[in-house]
PDB file of N, CA and C in Angstrom:
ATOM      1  N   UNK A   1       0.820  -1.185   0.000  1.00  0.00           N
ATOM      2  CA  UNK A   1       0.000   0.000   0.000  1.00  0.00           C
ATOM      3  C   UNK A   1       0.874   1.264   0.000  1.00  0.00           C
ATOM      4  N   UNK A   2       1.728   0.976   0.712  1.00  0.00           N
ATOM      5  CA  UNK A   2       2.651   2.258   0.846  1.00  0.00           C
ATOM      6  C   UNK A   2       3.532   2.780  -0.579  1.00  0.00           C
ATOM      7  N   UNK A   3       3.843   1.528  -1.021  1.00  0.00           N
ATOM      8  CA  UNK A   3       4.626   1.333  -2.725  1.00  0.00           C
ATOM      9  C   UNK A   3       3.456   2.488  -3.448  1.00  0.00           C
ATOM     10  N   UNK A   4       2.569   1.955  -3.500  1.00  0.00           N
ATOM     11  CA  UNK A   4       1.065   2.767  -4.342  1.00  0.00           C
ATOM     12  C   UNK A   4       1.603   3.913  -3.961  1.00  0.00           C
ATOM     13  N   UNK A   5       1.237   4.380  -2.924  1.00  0.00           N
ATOM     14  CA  UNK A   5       1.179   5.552  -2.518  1.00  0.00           C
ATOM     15  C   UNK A   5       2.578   6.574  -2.720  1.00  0.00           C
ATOM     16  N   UNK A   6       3.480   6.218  -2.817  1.00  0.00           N
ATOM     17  CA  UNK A   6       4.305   6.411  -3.312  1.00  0.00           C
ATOM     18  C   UNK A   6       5.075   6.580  -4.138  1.00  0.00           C
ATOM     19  N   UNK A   7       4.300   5.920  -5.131  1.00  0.00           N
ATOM     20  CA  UNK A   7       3.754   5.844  -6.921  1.00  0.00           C
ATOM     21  C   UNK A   7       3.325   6.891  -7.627  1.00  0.00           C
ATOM     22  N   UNK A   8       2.225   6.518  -6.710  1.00  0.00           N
ATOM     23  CA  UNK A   8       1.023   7.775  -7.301  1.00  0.00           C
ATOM     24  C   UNK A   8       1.276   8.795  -6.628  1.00  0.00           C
ATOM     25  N   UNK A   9       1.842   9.050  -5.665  1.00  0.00           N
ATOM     26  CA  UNK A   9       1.716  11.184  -5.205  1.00  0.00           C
ATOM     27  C   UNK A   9       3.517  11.375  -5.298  1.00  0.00           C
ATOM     28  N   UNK A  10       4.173  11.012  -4.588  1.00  0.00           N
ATOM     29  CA  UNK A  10       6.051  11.322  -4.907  1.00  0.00           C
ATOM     30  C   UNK A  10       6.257  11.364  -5.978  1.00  0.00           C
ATOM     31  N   UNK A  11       6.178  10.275  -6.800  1.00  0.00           N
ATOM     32  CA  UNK A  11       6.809  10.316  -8.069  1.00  0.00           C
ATOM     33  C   UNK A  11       6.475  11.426  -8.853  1.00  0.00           C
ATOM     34  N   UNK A  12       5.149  11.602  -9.372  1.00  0.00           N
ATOM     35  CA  UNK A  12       4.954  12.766 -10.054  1.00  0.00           C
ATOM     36  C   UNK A  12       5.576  14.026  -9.629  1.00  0.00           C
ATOM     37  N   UNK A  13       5.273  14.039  -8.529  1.00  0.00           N
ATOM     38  CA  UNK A  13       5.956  15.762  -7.739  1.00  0.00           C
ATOM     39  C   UNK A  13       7.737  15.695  -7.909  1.00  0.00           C
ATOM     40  N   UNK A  14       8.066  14.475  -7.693  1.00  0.00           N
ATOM     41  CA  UNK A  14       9.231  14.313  -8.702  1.00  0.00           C
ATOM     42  C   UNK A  14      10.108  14.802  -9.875  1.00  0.00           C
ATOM     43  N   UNK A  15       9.182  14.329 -10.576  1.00  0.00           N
ATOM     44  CA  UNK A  15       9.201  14.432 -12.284  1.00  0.00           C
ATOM     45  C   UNK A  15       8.848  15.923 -12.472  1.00  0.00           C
ATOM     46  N   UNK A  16       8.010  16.700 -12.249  1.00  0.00           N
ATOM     47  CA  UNK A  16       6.997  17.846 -12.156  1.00  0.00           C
ATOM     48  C   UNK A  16       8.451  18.715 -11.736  1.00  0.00           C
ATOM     49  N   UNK A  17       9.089  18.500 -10.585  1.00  0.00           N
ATOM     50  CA  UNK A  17      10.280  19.137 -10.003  1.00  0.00           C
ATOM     51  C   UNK A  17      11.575  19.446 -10.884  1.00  0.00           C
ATOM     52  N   UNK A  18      11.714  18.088 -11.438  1.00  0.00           N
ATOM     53  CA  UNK A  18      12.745  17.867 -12.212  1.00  0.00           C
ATOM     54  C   UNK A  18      12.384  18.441 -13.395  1.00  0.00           C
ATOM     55  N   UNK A  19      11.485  18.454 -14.071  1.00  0.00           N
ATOM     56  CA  UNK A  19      10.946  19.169 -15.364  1.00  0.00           C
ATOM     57  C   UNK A  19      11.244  20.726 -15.323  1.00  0.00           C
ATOM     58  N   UNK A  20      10.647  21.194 -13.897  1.00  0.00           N
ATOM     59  CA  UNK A  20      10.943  22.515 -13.601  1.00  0.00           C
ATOM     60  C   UNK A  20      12.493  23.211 -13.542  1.00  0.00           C
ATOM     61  N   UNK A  21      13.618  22.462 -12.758  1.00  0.00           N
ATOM     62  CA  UNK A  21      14.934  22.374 -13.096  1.00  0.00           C
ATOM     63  C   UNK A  21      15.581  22.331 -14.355  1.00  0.00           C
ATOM     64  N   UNK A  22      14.977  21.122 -15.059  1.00  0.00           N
ATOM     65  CA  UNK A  22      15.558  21.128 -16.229  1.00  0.00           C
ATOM     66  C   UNK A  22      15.048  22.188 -17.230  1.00  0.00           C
ATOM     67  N   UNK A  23      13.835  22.998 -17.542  1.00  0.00           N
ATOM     68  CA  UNK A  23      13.715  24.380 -18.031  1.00  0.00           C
ATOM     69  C   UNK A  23      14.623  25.409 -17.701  1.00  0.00           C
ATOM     70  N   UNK A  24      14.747  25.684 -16.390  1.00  0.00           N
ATOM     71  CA  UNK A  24      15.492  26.769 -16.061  1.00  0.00           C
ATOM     72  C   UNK A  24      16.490  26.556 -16.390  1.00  0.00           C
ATOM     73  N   UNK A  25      17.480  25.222 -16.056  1.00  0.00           N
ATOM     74  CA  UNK A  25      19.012  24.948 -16.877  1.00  0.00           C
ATOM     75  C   UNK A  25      18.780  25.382 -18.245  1.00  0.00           C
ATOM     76  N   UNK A  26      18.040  25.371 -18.822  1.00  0.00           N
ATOM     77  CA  UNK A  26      18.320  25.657 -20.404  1.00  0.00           C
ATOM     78  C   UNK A  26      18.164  26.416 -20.424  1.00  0.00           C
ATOM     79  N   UNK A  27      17.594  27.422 -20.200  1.00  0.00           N
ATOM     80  CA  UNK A  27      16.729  29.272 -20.135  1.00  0.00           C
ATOM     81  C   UNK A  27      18.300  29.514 -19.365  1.00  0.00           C
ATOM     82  N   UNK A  28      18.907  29.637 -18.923  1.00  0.00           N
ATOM     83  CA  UNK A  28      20.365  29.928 -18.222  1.00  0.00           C
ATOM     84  C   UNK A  28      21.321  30.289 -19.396  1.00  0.00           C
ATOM     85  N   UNK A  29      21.245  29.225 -20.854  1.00  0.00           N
ATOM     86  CA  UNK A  29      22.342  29.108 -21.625  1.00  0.00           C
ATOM     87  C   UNK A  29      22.144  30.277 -22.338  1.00  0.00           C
ATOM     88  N   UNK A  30      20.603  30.785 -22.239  1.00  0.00           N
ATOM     89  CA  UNK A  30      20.504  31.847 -23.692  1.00  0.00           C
ATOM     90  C   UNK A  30      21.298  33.532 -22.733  1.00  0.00           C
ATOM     91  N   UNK A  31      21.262  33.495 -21.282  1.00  0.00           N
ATOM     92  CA  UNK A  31      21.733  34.138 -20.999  1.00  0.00           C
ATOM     93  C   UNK A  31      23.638  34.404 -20.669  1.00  0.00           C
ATOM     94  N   UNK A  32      23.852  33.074 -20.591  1.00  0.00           N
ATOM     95  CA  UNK A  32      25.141  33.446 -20.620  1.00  0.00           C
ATOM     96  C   UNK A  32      25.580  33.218 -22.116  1.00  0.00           C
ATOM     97  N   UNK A  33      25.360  33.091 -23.176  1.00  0.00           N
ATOM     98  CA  UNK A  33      25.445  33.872 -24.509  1.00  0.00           C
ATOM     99  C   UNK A  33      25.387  35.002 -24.507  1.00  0.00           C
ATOM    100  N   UNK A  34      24.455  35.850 -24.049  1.00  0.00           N
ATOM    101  CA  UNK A  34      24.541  37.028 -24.090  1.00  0.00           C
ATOM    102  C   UNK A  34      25.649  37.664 -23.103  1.00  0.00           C
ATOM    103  N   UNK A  35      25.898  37.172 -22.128  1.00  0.00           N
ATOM    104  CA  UNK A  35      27.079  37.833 -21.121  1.00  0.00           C
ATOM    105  C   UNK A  35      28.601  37.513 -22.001  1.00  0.00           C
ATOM    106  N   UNK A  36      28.391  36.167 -22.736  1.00  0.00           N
ATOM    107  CA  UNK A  36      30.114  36.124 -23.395  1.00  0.00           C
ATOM    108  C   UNK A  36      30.069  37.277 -24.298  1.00  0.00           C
ATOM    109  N   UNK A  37      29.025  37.166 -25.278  1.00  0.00           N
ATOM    110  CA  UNK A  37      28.781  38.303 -26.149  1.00  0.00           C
ATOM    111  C   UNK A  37      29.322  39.914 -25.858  1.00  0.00           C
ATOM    112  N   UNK A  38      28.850  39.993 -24.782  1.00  0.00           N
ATOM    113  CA  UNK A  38      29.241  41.638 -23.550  1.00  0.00           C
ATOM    114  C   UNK A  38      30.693  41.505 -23.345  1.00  0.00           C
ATOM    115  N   UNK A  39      30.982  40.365 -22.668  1.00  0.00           N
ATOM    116  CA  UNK A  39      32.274  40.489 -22.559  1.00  0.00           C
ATOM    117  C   UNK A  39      33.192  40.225 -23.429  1.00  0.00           C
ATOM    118  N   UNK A  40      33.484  39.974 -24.621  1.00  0.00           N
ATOM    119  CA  UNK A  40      33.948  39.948 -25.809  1.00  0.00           C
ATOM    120  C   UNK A  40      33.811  41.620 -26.197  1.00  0.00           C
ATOM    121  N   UNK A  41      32.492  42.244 -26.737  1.00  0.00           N
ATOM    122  CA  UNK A  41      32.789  43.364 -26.707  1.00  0.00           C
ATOM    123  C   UNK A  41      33.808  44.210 -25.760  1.00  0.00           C
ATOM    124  N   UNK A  42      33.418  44.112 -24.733  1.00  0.00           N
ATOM    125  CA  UNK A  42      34.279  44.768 -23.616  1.00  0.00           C
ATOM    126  C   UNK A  42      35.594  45.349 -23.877  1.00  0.00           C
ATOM    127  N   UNK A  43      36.352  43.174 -24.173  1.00  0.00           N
ATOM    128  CA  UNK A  43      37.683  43.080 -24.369  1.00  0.00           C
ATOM    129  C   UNK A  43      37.995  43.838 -25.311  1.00  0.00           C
ATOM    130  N   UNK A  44      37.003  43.974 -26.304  1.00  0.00           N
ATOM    131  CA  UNK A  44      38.064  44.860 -27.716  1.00  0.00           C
ATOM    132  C   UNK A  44      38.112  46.181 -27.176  1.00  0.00           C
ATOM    133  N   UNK A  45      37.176  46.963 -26.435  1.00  0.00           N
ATOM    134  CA  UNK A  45      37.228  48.255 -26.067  1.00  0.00           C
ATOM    135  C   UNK A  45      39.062  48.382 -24.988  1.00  0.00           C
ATOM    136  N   UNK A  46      38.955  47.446 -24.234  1.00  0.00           N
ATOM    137  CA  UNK A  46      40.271  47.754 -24.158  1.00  0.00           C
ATOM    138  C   UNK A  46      41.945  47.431 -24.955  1.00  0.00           C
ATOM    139  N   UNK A  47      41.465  46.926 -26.502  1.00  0.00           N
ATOM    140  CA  UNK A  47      42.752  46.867 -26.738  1.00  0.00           C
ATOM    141  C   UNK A  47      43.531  48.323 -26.930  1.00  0.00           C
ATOM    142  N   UNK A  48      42.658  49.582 -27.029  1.00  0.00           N
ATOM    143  CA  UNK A  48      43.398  50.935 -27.142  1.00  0.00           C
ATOM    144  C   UNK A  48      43.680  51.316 -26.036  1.00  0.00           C
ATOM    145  N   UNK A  49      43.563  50.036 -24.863  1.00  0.00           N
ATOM    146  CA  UNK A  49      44.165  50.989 -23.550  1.00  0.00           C
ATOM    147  C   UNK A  49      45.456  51.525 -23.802  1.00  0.00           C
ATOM    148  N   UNK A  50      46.472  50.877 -24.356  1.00  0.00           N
ATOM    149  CA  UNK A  50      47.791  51.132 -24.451  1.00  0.00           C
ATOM    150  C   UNK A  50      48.082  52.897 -24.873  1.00  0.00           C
ATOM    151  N   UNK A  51      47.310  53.012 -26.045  1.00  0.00           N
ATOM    152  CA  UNK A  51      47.253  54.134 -26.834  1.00  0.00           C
ATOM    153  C   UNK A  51      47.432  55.568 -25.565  1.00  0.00           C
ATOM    154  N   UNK A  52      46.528  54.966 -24.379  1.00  0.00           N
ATOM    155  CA  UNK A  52      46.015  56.126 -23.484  1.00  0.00           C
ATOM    156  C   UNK A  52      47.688  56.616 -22.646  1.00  0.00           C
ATOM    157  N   UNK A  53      48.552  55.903 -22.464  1.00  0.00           N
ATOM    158  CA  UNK A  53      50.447  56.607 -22.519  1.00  0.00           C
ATOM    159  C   UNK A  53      50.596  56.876 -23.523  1.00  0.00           C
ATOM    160  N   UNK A  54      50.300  57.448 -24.775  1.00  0.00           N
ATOM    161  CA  UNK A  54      50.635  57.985 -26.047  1.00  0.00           C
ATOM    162  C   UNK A  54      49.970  59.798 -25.621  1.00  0.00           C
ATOM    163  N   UNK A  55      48.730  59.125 -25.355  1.00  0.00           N
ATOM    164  CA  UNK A  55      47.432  60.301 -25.323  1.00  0.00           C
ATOM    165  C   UNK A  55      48.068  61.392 -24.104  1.00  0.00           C
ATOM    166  N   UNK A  56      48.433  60.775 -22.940  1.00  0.00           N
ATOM    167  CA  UNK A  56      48.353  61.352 -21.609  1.00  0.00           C
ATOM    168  C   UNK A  56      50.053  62.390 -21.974  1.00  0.00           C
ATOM    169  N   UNK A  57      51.090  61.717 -22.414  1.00  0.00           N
ATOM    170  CA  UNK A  57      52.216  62.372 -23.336  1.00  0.00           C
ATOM    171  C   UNK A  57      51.804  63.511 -23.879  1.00  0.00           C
ATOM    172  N   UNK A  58      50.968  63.262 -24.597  1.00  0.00           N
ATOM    173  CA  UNK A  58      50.622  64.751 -25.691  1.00  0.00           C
ATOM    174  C   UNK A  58      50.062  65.731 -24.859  1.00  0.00           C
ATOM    175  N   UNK A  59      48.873  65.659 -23.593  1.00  0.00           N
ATOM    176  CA  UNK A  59      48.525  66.362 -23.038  1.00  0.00           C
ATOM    177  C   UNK A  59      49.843  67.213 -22.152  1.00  0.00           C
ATOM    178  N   UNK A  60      50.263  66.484 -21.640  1.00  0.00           N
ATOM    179  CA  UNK A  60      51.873  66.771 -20.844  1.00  0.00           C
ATOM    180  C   UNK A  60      52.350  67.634 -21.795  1.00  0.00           C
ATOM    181  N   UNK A  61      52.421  67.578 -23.005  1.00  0.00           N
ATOM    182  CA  UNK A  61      53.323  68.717 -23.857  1.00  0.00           C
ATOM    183  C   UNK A  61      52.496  69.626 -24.131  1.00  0.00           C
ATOM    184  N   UNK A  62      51.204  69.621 -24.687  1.00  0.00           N
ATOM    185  CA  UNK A  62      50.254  70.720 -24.747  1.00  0.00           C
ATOM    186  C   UNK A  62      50.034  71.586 -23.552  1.00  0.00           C
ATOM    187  N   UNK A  63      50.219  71.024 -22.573  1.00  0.00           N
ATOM    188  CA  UNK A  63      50.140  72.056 -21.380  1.00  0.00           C
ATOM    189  C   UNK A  63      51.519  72.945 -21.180  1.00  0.00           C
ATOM    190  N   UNK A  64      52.469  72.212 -21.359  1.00  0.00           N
ATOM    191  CA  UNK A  64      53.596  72.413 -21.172  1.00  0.00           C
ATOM    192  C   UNK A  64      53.712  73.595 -22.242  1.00  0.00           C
ATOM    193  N   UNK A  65      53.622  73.782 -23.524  1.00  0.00           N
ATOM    194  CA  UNK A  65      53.389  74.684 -24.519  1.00  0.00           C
ATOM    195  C   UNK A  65      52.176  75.728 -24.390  1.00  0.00           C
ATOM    196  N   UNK A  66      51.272  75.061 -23.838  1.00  0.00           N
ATOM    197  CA  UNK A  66      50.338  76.296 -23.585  1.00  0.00           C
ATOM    198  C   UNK A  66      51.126  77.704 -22.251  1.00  0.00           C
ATOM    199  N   UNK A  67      51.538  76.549 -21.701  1.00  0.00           N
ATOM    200  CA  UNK A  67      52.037  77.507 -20.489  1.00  0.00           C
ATOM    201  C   UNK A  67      52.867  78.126 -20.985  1.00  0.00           C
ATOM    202  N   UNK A  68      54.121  77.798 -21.861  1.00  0.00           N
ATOM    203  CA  UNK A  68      54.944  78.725 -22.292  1.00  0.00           C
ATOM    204  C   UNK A  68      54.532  79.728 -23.149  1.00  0.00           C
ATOM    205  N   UNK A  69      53.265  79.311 -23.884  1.00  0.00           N
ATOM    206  CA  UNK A  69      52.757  80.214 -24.456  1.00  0.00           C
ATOM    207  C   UNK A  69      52.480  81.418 -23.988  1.00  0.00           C
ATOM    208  N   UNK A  70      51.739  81.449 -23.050  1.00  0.00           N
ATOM    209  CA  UNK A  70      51.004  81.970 -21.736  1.00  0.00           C
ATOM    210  C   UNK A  70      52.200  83.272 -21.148  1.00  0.00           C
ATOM    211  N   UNK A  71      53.352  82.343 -21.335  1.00  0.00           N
ATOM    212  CA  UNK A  71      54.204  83.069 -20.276  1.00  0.00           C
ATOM    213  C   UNK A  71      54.788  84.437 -21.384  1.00  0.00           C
ATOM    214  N   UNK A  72      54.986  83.869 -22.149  1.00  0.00           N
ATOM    215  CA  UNK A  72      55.602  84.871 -23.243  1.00  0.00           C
ATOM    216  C   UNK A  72      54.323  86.027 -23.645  1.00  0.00           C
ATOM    217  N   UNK A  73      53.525  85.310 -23.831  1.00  0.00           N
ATOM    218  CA  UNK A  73      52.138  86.615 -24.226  1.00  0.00           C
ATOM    219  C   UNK A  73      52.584  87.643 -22.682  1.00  0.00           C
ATOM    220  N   UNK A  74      52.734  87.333 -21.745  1.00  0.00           N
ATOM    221  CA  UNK A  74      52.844  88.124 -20.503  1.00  0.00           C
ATOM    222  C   UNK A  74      53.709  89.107 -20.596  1.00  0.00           C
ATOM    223  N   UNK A  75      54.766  88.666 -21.260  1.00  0.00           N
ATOM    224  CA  UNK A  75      55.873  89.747 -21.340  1.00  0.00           C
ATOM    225  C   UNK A  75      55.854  90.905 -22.381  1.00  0.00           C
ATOM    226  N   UNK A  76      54.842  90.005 -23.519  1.00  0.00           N
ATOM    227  CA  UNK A  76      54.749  90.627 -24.712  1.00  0.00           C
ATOM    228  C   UNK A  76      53.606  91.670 -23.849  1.00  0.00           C
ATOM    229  N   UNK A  77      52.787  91.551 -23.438  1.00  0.00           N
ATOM    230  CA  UNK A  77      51.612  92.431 -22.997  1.00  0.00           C
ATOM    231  C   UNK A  77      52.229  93.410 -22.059  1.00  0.00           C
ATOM    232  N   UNK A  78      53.323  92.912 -21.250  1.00  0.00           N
ATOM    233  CA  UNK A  78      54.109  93.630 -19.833  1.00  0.00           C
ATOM    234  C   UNK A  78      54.619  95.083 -21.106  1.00  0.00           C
ATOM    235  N   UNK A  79      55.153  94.570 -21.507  1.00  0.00           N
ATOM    236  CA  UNK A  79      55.989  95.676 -22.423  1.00  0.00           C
ATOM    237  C   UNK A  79      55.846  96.152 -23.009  1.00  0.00           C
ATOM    238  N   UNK A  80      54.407  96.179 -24.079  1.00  0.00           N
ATOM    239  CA  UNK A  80      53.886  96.987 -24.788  1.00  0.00           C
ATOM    240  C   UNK A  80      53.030  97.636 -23.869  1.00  0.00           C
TER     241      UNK A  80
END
């Protein structure tokens, strides 16, 4: 009697359980496609990190030239 019963109400809630698990495992894959996808983009955004010690250089001299610029207009203005 107990076998029956055990048949008929566990098992299904079982199966019913496991059905439910096994949906969500698959509904999981379409999302981490989309996260490799993101992170692939990502990676290419930083292959110009390097570029940014090229960039930060030029600013260093543009300031550096602006200021001298700067300094000389001063004298030019002092003296006229």
């Amino acid at each position: 009697m107990l076998s029956l019963i055990v048949l008929l109400v566990v098992l299904p809630v079982v199966v019913v359980l496991l059905n439910n698990v096994l949906k969500e495992a698959n509904a999981i894959t379409g999302s981490i496609d989309r996260i490799t996808a993101a992170a692939r983009a990502g990676s290419k955004d930083l292959d110009a990190a390097p570029l940014l010690l090229t960039t930060q250089q030029q600013v260093r001299d543009t300031v550096a030239n602006v200021a001298a610029y700067g300094g000389s207009l001063d004298v030019i203005v002092d003296d006229a």
